[in-house]
PDB file of N, CA and C in Angstrom:
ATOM      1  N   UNK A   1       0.838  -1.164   0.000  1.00  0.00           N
ATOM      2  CA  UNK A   1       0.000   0.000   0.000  1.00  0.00           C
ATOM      3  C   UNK A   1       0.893   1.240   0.000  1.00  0.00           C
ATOM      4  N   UNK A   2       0.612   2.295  -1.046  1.00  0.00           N
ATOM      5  CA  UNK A   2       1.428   3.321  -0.986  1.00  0.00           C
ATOM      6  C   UNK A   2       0.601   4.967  -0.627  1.00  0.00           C
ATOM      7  N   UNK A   3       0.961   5.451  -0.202  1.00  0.00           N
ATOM      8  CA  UNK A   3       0.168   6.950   0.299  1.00  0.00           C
ATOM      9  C   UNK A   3       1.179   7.485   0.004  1.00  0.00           C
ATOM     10  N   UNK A   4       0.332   8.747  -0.532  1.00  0.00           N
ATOM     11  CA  UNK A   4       1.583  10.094  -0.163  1.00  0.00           C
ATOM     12  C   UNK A   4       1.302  11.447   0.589  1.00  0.00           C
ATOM     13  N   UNK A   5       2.363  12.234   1.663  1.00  0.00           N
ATOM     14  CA  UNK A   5       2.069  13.165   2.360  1.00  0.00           C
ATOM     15  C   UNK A   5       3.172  14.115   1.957  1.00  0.00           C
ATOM     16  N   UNK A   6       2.739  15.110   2.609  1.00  0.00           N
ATOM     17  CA  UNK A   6       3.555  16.269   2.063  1.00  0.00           C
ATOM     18  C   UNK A   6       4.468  16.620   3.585  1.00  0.00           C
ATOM     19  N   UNK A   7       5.525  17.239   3.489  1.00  0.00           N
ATOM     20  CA  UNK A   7       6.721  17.662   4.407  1.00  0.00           C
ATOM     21  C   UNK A   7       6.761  18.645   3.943  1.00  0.00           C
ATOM     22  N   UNK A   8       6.381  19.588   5.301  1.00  0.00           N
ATOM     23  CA  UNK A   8       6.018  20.819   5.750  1.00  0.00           C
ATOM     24  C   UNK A   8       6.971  21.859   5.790  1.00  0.00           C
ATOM     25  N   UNK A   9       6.950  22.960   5.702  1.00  0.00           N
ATOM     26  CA  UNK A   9       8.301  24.204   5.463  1.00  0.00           C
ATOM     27  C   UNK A   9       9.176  23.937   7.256  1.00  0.00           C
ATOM     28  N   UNK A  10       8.523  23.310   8.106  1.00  0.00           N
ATOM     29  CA  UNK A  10       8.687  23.088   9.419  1.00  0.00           C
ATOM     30  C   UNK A  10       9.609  21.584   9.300  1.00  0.00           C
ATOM     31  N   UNK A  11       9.265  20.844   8.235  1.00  0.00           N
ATOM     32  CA  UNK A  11      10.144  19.273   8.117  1.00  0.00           C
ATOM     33  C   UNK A  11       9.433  18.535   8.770  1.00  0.00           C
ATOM     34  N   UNK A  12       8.082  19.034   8.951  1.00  0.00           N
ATOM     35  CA  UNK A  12       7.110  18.171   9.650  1.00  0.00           C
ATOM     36  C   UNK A  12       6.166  17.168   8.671  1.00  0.00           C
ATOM     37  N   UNK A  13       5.966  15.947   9.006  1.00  0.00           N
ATOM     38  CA  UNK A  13       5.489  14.826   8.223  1.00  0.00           C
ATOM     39  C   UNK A  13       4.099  14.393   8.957  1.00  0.00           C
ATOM     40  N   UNK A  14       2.820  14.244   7.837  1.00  0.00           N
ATOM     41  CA  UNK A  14       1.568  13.761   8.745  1.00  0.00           C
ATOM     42  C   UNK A  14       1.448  12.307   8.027  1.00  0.00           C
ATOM     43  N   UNK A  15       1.338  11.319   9.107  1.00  0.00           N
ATOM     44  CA  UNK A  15       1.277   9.874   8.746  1.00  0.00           C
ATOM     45  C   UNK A  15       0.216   9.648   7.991  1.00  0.00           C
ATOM     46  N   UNK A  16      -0.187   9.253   7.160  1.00  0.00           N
ATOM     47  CA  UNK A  16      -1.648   9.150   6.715  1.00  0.00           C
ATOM     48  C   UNK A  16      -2.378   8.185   7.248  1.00  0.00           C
ATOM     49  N   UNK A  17      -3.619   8.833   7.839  1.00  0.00           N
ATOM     50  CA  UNK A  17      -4.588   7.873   8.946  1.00  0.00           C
ATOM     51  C   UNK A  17      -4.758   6.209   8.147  1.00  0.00           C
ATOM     52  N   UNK A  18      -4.573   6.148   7.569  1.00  0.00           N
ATOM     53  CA  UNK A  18      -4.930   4.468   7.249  1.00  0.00           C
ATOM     54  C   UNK A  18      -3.672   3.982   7.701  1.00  0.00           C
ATOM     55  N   UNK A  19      -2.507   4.279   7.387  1.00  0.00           N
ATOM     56  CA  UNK A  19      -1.756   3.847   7.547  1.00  0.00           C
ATOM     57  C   UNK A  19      -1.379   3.623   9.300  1.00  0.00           C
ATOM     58  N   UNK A  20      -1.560   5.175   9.753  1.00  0.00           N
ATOM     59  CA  UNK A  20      -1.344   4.917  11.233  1.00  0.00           C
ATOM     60  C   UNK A  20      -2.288   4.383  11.950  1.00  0.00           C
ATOM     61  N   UNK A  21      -3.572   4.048  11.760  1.00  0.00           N
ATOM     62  CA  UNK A  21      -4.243   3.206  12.261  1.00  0.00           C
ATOM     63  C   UNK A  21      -3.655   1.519  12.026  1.00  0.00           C
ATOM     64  N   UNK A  22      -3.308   1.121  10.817  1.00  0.00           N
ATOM     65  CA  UNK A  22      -2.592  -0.055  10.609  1.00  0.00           C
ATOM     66  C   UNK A  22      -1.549  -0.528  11.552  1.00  0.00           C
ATOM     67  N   UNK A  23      -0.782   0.559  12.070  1.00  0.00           N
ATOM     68  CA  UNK A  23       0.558   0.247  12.457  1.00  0.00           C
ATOM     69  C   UNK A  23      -0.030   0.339  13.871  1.00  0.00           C
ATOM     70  N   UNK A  24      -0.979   0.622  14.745  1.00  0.00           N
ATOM     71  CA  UNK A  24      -1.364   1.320  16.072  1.00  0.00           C
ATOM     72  C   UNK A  24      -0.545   2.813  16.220  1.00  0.00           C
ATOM     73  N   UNK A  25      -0.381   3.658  15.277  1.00  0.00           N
ATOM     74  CA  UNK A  25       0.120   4.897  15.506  1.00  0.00           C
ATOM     75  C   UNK A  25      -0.707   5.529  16.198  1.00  0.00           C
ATOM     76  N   UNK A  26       0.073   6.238  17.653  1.00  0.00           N
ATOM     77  CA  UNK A  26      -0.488   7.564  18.745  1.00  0.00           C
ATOM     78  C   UNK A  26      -0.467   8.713  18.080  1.00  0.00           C
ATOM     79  N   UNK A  27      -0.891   9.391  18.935  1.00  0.00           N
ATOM     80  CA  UNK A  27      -0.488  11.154  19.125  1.00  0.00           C
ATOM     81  C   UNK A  27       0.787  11.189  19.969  1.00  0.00           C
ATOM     82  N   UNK A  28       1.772  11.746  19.627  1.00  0.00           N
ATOM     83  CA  UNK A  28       2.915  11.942  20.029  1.00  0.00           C
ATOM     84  C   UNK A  28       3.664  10.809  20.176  1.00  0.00           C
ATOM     85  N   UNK A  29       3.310   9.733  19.624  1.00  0.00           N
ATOM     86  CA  UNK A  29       4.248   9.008  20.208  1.00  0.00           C
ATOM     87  C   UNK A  29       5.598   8.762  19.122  1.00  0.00           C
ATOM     88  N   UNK A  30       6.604   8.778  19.127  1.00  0.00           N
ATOM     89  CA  UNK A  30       7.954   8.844  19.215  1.00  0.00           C
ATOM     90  C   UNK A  30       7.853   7.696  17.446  1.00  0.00           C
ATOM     91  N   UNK A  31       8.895   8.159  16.787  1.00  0.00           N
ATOM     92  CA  UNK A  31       9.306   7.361  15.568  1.00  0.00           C
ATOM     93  C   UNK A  31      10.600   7.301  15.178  1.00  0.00           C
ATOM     94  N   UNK A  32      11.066   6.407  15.156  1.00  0.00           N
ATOM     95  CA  UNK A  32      12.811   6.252  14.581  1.00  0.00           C
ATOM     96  C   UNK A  32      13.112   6.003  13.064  1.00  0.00           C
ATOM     97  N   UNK A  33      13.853   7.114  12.473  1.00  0.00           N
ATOM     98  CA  UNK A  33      13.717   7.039  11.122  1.00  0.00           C
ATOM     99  C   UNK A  33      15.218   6.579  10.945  1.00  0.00           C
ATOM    100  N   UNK A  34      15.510   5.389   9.906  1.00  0.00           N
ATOM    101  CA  UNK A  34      16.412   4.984   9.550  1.00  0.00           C
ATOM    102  C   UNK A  34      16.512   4.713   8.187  1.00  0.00           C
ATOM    103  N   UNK A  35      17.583   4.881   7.545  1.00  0.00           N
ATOM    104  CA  UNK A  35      17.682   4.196   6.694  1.00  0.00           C
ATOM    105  C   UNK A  35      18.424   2.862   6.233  1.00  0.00           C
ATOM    106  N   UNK A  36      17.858   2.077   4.882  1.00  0.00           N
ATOM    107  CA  UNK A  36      18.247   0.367   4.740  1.00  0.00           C
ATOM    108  C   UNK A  36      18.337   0.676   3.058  1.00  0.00           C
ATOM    109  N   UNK A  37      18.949   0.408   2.514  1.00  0.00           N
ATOM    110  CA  UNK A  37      19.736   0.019   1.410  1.00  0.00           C
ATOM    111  C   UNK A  37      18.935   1.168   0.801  1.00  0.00           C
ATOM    112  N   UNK A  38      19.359   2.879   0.981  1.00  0.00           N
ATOM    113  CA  UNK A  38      18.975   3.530   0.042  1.00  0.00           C
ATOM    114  C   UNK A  38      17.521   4.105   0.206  1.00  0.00           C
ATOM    115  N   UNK A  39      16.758   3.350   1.251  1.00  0.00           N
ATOM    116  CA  UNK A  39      15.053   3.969   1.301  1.00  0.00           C
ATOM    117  C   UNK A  39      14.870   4.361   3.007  1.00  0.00           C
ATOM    118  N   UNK A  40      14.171   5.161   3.125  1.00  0.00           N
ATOM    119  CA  UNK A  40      14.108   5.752   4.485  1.00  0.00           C
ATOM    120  C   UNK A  40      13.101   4.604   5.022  1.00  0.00           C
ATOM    121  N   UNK A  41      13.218   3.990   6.017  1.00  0.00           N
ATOM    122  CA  UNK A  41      12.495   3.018   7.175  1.00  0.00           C
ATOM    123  C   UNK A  41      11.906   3.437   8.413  1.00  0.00           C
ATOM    124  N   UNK A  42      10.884   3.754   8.427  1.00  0.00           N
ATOM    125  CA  UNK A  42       9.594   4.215  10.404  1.00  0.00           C
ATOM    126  C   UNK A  42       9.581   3.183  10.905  1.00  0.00           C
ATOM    127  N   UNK A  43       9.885   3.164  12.015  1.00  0.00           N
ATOM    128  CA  UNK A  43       9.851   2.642  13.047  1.00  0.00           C
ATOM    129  C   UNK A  43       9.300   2.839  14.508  1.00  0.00           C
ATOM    130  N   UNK A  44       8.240   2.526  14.733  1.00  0.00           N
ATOM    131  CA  UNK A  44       7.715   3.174  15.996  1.00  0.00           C
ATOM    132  C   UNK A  44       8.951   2.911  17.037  1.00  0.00           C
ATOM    133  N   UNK A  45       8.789   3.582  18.183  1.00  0.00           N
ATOM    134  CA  UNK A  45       9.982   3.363  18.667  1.00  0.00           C
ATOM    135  C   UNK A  45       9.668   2.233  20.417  1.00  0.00           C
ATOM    136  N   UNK A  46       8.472   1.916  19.932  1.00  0.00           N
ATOM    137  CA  UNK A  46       8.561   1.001  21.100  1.00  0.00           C
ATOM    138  C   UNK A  46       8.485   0.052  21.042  1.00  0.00           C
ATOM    139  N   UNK A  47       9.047  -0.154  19.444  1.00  0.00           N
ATOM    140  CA  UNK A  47       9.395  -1.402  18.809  1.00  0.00           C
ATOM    141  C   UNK A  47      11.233  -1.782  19.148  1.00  0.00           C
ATOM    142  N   UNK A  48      12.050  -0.649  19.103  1.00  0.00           N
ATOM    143  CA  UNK A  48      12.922   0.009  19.251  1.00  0.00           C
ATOM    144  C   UNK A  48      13.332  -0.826  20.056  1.00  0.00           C
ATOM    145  N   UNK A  49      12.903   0.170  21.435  1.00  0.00           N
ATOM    146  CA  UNK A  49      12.884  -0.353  23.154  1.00  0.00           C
ATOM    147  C   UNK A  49      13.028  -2.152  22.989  1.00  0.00           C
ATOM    148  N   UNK A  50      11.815  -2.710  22.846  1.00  0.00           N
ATOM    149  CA  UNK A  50      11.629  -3.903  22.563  1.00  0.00           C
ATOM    150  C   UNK A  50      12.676  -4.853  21.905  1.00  0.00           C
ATOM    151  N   UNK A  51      13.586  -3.977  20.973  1.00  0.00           N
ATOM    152  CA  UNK A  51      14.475  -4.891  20.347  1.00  0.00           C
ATOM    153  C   UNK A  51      16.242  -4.748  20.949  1.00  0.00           C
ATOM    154  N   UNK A  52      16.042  -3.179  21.851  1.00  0.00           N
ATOM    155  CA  UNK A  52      17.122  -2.957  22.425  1.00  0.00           C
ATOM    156  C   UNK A  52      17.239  -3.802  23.901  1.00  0.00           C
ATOM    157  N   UNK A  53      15.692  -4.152  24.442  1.00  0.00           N
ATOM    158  CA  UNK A  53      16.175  -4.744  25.800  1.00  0.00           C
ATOM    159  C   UNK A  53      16.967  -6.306  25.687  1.00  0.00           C
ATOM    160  N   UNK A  54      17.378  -5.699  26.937  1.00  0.00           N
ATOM    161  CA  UNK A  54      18.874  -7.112  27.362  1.00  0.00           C
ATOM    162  C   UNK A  54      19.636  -6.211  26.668  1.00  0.00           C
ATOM    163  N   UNK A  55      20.361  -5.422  25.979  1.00  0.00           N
ATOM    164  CA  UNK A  55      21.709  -5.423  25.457  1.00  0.00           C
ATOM    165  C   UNK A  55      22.551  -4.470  25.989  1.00  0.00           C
ATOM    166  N   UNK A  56      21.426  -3.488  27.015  1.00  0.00           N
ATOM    167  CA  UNK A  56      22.218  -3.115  28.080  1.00  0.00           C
ATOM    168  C   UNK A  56      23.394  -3.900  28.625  1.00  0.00           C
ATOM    169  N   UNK A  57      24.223  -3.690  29.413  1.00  0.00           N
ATOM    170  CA  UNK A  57      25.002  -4.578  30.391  1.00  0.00           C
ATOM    171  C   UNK A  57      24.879  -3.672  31.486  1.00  0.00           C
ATOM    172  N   UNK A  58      24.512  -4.653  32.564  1.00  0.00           N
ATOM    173  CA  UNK A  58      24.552  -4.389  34.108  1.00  0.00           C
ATOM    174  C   UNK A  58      25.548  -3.995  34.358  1.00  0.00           C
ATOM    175  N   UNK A  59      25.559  -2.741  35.335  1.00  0.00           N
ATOM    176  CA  UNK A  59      27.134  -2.218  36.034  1.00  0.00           C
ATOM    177  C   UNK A  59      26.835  -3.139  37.292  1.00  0.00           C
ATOM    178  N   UNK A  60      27.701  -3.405  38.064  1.00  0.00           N
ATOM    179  CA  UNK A  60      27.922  -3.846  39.609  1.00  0.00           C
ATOM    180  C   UNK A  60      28.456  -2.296  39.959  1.00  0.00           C
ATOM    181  N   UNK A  61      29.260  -1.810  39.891  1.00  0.00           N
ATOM    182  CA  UNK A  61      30.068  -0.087  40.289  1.00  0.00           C
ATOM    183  C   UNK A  61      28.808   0.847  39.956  1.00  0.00           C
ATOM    184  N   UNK A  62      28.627   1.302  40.547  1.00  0.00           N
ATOM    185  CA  UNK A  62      27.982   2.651  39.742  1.00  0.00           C
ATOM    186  C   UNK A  62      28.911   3.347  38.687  1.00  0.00           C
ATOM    187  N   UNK A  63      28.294   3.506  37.888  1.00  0.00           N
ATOM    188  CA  UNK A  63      28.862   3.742  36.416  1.00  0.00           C
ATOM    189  C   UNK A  63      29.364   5.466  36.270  1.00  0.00           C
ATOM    190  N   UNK A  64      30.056   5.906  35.881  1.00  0.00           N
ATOM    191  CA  UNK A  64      30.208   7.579  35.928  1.00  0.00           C
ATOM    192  C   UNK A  64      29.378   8.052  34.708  1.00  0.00           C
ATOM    193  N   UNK A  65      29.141   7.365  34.061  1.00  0.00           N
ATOM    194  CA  UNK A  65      28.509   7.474  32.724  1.00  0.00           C
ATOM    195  C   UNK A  65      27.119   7.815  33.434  1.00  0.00           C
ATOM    196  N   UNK A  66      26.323   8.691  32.649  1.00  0.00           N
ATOM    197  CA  UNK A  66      24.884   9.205  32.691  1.00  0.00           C
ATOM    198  C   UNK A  66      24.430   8.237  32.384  1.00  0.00           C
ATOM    199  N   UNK A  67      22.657   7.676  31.885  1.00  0.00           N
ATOM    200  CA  UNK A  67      22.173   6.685  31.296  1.00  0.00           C
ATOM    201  C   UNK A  67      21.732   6.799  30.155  1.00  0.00           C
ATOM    202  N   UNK A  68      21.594   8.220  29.822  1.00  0.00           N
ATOM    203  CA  UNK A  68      21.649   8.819  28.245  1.00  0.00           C
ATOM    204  C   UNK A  68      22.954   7.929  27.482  1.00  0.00           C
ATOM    205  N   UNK A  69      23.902   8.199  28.427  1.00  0.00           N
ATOM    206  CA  UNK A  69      25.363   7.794  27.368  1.00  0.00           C
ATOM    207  C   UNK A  69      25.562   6.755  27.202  1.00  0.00           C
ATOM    208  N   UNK A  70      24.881   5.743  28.273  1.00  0.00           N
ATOM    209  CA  UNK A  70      24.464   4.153  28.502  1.00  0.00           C
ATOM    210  C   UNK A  70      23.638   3.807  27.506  1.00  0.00           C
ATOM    211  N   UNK A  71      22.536   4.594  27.511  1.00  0.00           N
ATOM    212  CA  UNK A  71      21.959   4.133  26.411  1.00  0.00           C
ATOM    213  C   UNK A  71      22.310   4.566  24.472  1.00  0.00           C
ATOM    214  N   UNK A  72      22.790   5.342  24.809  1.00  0.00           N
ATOM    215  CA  UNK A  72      23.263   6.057  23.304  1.00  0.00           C
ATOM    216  C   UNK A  72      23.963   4.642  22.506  1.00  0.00           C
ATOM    217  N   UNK A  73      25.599   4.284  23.495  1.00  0.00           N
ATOM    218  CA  UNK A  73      26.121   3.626  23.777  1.00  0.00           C
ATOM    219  C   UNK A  73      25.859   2.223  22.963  1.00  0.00           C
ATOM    220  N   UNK A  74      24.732   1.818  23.325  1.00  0.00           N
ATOM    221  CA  UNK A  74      24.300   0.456  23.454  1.00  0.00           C
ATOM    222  C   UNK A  74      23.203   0.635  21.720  1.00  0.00           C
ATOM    223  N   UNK A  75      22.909   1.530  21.833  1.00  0.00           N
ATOM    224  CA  UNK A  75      22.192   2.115  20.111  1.00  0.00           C
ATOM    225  C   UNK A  75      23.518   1.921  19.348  1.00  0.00           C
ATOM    226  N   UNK A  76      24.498   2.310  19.362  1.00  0.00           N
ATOM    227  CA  UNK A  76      25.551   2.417  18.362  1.00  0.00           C
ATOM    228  C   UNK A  76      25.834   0.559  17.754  1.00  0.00           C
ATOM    229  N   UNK A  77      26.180   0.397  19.596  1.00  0.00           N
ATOM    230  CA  UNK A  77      26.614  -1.348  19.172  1.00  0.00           C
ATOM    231  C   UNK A  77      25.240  -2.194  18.647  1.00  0.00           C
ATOM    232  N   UNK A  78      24.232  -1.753  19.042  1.00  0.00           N
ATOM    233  CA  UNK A  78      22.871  -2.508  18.370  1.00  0.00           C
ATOM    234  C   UNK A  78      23.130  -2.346  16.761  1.00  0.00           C
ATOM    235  N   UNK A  79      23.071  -1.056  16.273  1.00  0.00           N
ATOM    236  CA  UNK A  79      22.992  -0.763  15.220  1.00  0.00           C
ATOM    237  C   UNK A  79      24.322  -0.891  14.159  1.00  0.00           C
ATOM    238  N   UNK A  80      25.205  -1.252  14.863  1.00  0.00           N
ATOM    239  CA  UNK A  80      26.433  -1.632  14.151  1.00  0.00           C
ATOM    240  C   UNK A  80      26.604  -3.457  13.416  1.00  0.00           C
ATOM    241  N   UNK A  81      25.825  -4.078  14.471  1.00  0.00           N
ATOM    242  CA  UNK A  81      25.524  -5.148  14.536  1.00  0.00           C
ATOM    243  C   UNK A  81      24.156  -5.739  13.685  1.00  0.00           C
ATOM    244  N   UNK A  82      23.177  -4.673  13.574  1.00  0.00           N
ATOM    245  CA  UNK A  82      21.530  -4.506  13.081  1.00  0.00           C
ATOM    246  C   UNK A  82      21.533  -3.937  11.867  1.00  0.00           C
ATOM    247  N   UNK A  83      22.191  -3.987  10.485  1.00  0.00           N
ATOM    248  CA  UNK A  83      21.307  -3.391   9.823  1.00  0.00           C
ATOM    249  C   UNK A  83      20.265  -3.073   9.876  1.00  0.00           C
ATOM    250  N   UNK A  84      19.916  -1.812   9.892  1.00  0.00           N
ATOM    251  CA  UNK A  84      18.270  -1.447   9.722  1.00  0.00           C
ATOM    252  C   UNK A  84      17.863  -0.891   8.618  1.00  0.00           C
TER     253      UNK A  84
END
């Protein structure tokens, strides 16, 4: 199924309701745009979450690192590993 929307002087994008009803798309809720061999890929992002848990690693020390940088961190090695 293909739709098309327009991107706004703002770089703002409106999902088209069939589509975001298909996928369970919210109001506000969060999307990870990637790209895979050349075409841009949506990704809700609590699909994301879902595919990032476990790859954390447990500190025993408290870590000096924030959990932003923990998690940034752990996006890089996911995605180095993940084509998406």
């Amino acid at each position: 199924m293909q739709q098309i929307a327009t991107i706004t002087g703002k770089m703002q994008l409106t999902v088209p309701m069939r589509l975001a009803k298909k996928f369970g798309l919210k109001r506000g809720q969060k999307i990870v745009f990637a790209e895979k061999d050349g075409q841009l890929v949506l990704t809700p992002a609590t699909e994301l979450v879902e595919q990032l848990a476990g790859s954390l690693k447990t500190y025993r020390k408290r870590s000096s690192k924030s959990l932003d940088k923990i998690i940034e961190e752990a996006k890089e090695i996911y995605f180095k590993n993940h084509k998406v």
